[in-house]
N, C-alpha and C. Protein backbone atom coordinates (compact mmCIF):
# COMPACT_ATOMS: atom_id res chain seq x y z
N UNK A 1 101.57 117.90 121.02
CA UNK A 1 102.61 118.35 120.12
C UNK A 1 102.12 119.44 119.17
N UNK A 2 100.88 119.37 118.81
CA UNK A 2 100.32 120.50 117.59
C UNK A 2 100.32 121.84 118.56
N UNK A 3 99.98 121.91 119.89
CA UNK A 3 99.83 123.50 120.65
C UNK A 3 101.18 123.88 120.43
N UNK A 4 102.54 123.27 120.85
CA UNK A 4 103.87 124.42 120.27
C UNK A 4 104.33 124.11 118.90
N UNK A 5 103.63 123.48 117.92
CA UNK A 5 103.85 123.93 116.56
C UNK A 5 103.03 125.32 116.17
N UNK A 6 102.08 125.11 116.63
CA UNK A 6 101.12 126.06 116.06
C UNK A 6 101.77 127.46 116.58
N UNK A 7 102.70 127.41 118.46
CA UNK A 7 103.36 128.54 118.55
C UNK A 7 104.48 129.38 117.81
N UNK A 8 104.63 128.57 117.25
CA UNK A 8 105.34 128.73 116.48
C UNK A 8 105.21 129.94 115.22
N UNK A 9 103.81 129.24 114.45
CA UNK A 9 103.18 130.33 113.81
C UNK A 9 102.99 131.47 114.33
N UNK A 10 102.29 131.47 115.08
CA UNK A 10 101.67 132.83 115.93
C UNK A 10 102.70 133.96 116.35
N UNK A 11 103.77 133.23 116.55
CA UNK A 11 104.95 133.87 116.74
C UNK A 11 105.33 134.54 115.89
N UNK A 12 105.92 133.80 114.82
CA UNK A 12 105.78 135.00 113.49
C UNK A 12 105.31 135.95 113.02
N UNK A 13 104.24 135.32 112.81
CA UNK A 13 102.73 136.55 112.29
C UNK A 13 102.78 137.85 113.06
N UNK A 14 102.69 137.59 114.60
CA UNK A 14 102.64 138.57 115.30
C UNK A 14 103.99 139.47 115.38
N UNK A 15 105.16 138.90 115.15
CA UNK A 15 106.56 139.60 114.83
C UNK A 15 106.33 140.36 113.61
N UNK A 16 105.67 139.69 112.84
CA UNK A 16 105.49 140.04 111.28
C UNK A 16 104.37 141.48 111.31
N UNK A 17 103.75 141.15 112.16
CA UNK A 17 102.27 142.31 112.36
C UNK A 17 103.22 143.71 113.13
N UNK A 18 104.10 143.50 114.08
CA UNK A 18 104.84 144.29 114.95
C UNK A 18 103.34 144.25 116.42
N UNK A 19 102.89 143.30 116.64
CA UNK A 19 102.02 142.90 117.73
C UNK A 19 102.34 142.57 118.98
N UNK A 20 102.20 143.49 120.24
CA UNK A 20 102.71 142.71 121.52
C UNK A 20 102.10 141.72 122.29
N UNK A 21 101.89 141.32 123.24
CA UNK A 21 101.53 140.30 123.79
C UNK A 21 100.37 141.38 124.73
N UNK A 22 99.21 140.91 124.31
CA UNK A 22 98.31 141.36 125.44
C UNK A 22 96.79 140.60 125.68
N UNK A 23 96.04 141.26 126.47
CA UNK A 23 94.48 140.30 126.69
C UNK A 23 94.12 139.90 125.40
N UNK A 24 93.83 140.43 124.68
CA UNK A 24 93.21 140.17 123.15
C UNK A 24 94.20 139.11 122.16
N UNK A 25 95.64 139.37 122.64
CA UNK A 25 96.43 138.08 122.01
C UNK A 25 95.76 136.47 122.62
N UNK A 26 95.78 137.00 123.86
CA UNK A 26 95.69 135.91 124.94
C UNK A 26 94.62 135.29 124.50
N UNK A 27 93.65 136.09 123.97
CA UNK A 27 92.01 135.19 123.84
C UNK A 27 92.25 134.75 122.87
N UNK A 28 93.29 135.35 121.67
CA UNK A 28 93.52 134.34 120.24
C UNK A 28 94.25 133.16 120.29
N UNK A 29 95.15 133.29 121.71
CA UNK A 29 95.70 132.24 121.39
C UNK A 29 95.17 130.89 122.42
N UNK A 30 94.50 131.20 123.02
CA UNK A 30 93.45 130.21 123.83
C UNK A 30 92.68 129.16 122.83
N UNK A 31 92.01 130.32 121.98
CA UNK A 31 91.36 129.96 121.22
C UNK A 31 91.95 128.67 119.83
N UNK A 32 93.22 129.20 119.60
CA UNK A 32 94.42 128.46 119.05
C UNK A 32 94.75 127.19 119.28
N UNK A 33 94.68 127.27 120.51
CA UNK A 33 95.15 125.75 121.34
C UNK A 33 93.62 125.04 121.26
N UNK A 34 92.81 125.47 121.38
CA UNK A 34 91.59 124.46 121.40
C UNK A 34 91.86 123.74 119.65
N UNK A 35 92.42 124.62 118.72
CA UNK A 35 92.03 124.10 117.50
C UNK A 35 93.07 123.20 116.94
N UNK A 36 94.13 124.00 117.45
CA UNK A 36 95.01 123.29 117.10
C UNK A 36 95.26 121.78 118.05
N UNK A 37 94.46 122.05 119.11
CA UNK A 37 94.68 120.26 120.06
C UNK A 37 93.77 119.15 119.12
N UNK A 38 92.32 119.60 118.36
CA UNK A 38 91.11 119.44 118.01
C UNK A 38 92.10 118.56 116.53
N UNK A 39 93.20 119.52 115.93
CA UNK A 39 93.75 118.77 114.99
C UNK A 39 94.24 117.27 114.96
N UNK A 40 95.10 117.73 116.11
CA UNK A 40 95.70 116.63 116.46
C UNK A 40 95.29 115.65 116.56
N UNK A 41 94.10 115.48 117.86
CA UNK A 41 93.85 114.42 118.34
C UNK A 41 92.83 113.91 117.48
N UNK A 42 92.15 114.48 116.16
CA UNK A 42 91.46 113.92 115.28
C UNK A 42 92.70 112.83 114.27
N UNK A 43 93.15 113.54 114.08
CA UNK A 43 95.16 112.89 112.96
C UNK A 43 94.97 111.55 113.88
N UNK A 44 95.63 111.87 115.29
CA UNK A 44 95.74 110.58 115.82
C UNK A 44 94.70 109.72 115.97
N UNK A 45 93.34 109.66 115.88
CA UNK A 45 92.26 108.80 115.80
C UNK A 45 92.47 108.19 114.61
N UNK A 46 92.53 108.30 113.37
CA UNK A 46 92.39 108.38 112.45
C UNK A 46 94.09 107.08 112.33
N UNK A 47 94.98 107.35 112.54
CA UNK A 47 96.29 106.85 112.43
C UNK A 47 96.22 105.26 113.65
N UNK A 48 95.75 105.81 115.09
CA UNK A 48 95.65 104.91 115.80
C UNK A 48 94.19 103.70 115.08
N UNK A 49 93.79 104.25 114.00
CA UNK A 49 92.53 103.51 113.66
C UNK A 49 93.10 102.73 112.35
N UNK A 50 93.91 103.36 111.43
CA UNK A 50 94.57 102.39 110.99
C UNK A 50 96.17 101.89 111.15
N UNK A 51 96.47 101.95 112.62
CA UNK A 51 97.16 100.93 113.24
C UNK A 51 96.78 99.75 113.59
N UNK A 52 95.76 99.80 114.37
CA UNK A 52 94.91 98.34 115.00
C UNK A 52 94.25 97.64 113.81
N UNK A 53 93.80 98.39 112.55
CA UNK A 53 93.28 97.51 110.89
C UNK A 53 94.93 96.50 110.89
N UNK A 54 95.98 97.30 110.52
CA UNK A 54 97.83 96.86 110.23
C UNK A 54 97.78 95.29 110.93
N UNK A 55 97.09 95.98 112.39
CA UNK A 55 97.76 94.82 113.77
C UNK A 55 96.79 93.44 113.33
N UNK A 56 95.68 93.43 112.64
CA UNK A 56 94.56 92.85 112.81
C UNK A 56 94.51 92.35 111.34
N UNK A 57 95.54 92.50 110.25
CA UNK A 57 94.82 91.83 108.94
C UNK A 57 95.85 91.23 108.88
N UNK A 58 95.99 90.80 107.69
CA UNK A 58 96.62 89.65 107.11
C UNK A 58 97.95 90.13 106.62
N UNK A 59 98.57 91.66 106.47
CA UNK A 59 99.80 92.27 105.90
C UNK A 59 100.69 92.13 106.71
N UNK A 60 101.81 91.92 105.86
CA UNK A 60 103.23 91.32 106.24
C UNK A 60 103.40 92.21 107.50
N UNK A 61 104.44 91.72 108.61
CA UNK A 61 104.45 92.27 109.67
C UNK A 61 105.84 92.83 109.31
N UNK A 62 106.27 93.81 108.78
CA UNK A 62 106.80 94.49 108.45
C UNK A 62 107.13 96.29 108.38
N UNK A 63 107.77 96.91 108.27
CA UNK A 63 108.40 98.36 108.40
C UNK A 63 107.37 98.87 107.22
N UNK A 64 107.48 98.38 106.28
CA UNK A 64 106.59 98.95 104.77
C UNK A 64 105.29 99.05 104.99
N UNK A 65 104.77 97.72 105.46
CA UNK A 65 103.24 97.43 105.56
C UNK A 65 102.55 98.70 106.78
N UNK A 66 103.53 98.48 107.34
CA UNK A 66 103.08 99.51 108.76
C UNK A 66 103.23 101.07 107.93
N UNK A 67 103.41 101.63 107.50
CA UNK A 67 104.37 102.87 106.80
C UNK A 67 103.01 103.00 106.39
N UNK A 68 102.47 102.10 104.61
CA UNK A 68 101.38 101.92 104.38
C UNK A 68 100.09 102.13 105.02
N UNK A 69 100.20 101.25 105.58
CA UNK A 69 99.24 101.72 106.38
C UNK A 69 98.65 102.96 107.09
N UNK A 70 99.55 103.26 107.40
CA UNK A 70 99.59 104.77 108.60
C UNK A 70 99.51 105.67 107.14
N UNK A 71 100.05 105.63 105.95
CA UNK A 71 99.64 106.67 104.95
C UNK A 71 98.35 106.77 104.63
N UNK A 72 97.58 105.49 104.58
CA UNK A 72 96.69 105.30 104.41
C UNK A 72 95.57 105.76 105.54
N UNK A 73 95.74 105.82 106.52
CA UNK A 73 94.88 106.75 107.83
C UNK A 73 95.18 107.94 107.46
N UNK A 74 96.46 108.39 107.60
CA UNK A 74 96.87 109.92 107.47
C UNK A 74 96.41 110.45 106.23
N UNK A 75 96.04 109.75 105.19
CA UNK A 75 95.65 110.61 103.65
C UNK A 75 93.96 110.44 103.72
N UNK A 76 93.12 109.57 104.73
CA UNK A 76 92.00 109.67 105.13
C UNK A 76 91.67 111.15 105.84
N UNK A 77 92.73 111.77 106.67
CA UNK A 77 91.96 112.89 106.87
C UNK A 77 92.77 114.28 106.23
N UNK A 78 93.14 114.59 104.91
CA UNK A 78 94.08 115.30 104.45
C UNK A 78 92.46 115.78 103.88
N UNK A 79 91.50 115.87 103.39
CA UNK A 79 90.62 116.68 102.89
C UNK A 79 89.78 117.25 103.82
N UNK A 80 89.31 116.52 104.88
CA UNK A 80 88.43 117.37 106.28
C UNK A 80 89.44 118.36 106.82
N UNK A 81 90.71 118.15 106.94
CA UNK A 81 92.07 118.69 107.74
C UNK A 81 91.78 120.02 107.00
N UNK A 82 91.75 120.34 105.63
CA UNK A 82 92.54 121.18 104.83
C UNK A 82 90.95 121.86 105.10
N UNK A 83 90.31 121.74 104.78
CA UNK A 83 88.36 122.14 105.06
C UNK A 83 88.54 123.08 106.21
N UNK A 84 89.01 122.11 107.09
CA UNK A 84 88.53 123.11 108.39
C UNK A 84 89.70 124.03 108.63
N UNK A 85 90.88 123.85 108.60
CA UNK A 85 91.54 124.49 109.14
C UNK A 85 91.56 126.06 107.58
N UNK A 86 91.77 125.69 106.45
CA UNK A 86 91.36 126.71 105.62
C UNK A 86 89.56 127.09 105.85
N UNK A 87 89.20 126.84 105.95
CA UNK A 87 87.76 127.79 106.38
C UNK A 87 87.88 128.64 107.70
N UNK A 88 88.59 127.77 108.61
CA UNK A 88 88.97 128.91 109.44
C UNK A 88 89.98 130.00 108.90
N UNK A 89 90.75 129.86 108.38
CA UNK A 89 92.02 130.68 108.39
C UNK A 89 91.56 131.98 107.49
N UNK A 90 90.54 131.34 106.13
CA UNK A 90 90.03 132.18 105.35
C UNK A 90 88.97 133.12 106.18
N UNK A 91 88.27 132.89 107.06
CA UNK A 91 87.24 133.26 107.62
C UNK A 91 87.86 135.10 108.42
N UNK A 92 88.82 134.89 108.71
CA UNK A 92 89.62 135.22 109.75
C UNK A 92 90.49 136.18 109.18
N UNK A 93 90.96 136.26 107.99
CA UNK A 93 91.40 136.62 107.21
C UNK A 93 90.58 138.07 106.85
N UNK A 94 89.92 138.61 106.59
CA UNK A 94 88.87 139.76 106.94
C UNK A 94 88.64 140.56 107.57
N UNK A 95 89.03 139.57 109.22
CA UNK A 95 89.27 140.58 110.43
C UNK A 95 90.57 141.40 110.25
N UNK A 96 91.90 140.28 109.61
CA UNK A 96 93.06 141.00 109.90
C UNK A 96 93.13 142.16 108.62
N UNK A 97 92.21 142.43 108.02
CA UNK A 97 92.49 143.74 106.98
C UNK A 97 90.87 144.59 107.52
N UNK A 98 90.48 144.41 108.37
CA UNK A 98 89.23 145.37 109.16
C UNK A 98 90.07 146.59 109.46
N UNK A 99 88.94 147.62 109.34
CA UNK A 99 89.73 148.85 109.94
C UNK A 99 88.66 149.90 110.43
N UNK A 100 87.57 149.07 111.07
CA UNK A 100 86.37 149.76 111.19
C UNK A 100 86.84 149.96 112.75
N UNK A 101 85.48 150.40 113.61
CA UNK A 101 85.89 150.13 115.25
C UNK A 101 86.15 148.81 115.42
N UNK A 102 86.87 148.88 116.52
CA UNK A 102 87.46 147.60 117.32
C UNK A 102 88.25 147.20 116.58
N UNK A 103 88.50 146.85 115.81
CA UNK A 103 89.20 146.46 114.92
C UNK A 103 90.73 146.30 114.89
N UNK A 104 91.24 146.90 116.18
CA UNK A 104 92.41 146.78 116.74
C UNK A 104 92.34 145.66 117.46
N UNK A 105 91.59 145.71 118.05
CA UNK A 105 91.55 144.43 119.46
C UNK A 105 90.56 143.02 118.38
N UNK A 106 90.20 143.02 117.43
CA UNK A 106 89.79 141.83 116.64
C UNK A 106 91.42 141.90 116.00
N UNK A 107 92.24 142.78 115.13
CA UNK A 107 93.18 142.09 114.66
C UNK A 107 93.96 140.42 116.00
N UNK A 108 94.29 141.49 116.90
CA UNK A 108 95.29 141.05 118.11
C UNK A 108 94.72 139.68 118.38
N UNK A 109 93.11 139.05 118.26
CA UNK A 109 92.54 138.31 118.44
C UNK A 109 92.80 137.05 117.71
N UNK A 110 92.58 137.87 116.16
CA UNK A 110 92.74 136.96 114.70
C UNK A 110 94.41 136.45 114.19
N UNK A 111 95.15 137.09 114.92
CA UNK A 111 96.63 137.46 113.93
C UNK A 111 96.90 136.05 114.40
N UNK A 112 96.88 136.19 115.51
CA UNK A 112 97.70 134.75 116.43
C UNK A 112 97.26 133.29 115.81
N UNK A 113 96.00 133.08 115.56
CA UNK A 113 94.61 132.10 115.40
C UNK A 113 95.16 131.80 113.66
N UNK A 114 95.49 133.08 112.60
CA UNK A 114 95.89 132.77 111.64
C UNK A 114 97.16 132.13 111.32
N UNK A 115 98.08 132.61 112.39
CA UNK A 115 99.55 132.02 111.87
C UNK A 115 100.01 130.25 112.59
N UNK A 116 99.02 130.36 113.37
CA UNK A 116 99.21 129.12 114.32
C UNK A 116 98.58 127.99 113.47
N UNK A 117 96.97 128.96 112.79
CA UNK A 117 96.45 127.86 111.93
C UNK A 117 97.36 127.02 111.17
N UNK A 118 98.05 128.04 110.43
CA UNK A 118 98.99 127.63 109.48
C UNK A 118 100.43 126.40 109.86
N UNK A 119 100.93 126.38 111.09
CA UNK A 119 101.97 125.68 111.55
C UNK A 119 101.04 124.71 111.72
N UNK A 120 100.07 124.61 112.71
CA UNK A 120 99.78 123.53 113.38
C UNK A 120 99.26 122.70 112.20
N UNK A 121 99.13 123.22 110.75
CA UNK A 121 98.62 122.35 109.74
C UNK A 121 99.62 121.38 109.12
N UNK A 122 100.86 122.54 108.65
CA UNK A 122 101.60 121.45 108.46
C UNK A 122 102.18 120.36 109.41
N UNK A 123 101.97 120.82 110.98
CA UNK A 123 102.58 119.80 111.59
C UNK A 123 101.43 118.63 111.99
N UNK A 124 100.27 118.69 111.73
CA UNK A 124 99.22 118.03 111.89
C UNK A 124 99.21 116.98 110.82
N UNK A 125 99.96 117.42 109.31
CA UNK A 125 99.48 116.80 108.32
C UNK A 125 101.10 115.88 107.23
N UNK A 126 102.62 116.62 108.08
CA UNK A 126 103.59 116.23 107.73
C UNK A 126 104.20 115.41 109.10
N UNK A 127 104.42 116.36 109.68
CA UNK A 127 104.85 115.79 111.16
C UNK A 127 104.52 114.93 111.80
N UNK A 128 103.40 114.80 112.60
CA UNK A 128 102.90 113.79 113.16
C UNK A 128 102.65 112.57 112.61
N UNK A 129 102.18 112.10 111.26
CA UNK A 129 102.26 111.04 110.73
C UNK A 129 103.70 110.35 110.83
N UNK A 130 104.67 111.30 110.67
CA UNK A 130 106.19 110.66 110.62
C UNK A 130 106.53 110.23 112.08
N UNK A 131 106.53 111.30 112.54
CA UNK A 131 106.77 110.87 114.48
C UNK A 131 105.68 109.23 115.05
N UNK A 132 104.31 109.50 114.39
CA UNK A 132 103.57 108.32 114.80
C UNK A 132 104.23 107.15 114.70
N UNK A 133 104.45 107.13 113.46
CA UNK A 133 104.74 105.81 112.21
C UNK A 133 106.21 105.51 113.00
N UNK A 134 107.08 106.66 113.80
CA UNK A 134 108.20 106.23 114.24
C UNK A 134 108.13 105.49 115.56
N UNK A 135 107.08 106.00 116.35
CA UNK A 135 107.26 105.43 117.62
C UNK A 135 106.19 104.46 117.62
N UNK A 136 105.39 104.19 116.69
CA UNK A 136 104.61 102.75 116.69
C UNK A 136 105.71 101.74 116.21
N UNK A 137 106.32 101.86 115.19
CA UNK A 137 107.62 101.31 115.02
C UNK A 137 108.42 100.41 115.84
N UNK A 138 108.79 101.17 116.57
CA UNK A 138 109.82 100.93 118.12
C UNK A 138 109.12 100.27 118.55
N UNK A 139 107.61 100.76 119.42
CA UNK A 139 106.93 99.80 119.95
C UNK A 139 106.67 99.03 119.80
N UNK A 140 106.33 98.36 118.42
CA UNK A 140 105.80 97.09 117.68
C UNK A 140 107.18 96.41 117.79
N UNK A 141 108.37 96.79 117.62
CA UNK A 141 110.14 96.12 117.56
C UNK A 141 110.25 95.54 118.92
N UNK A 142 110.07 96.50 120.36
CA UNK A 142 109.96 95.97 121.40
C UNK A 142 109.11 94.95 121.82
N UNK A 143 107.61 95.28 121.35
CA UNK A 143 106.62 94.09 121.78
C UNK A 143 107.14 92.84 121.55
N UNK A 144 107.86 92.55 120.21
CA UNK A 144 107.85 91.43 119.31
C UNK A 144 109.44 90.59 119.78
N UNK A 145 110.09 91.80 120.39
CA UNK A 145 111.19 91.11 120.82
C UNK A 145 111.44 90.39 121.83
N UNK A 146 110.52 90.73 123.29
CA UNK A 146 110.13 90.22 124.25
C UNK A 146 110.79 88.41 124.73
N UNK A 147 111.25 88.01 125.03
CA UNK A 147 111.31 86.57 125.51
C UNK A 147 109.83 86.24 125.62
C-alpha cells in the first residue's frame, strides 16, 4: 500500500518540476519503492508486534483496548519513521537546487524520491495504522464469532 501512496507524491513534484517521465525518473522511482516498501513493512512489524502483546495480556477484549494498543506500536515507530525518511528527503534536497554538471539527470533522479518521500510518510504514519486497526478489527469480530 505505501508504493502507490508514495506515487502519488512523485506525481506531483514532478508536475510541479514540469518533469517527464524518463531513464533517470525511472531509477528515482525504483529507488522510491524500495523505501517506501522498507516503510511500510517496518509500521507493520511494529503494529503486528503490538497486536499479538493486545492478543496475549490481560486487556479487555474490546474495540478501545485494541485501538490502544495499535497506538501504542504505531507511536513506537513515529521517531525512527520521521529520522529516516527526513534524512533522506533533506539529503536529497541539494541535488534538486544543483546546477553544476549532470545535474539535470540527478534532479530527474531526486525529484521523484523527494515527493514520494513525503506521501509515503504520511501514509506510513496516518494511514496504515487506521486501515490496520480496521481490518484486525473485523478479523478479531470474525474469529470470535465462529460457532
Amino acid at each position: 500500500m505505501t508504493i502507490p501512496f508514495s506515487l502519488i507524491g512523485k506525481v506531483w513534484l514532478l508536475a510541479a518540476l514540469d518533469y517527464n517521465f524518463s531513464v533517470a525518473v525511472g531509477v528515482g522511482l525504483i529507488a522510491l519503492a524500495g523505501l517506501a516498501t522498507e516503510m511500510g513493512v517496518l509500521m507493520l512489524l511494529y503494529l503486528d508486534l503490538s497486536y499479538q502483546h493486545w492478543q496475549q495480556s490481560t486487556y479487555p477484549d474490546d474495540k478501545i483496548s485494541l485501538f490502544k494498543s495499535l497506538i501504542d506500536g504505531a507511536s513506537q515507530r513515529i521517531r525512527p519513521m520521521l529520522m529516516t525518511s527526513l534524512a533522506s528527503f533533506i539529503g536529497l534536497l541539494p541535488i534538486l537546487w544543483s546546477t553544476g554538471a549532470g545535474a539535470d539527470v540527478m534532479k530527474r533522479i531526486a525529484a521523484p524520491m523527494v515527493g514520494g518521500i513525503v506521501s509515503a510518510l504520511v501514509m506510513v504514519l496516518l494511514v496504515l495504522p487506521v486501515i490496520y486497526s480496521f481490518w484486525k478489527q473485523l478479523q478479531h469480530k470474525r474469529h470470535h464469532n465462529r460457532p
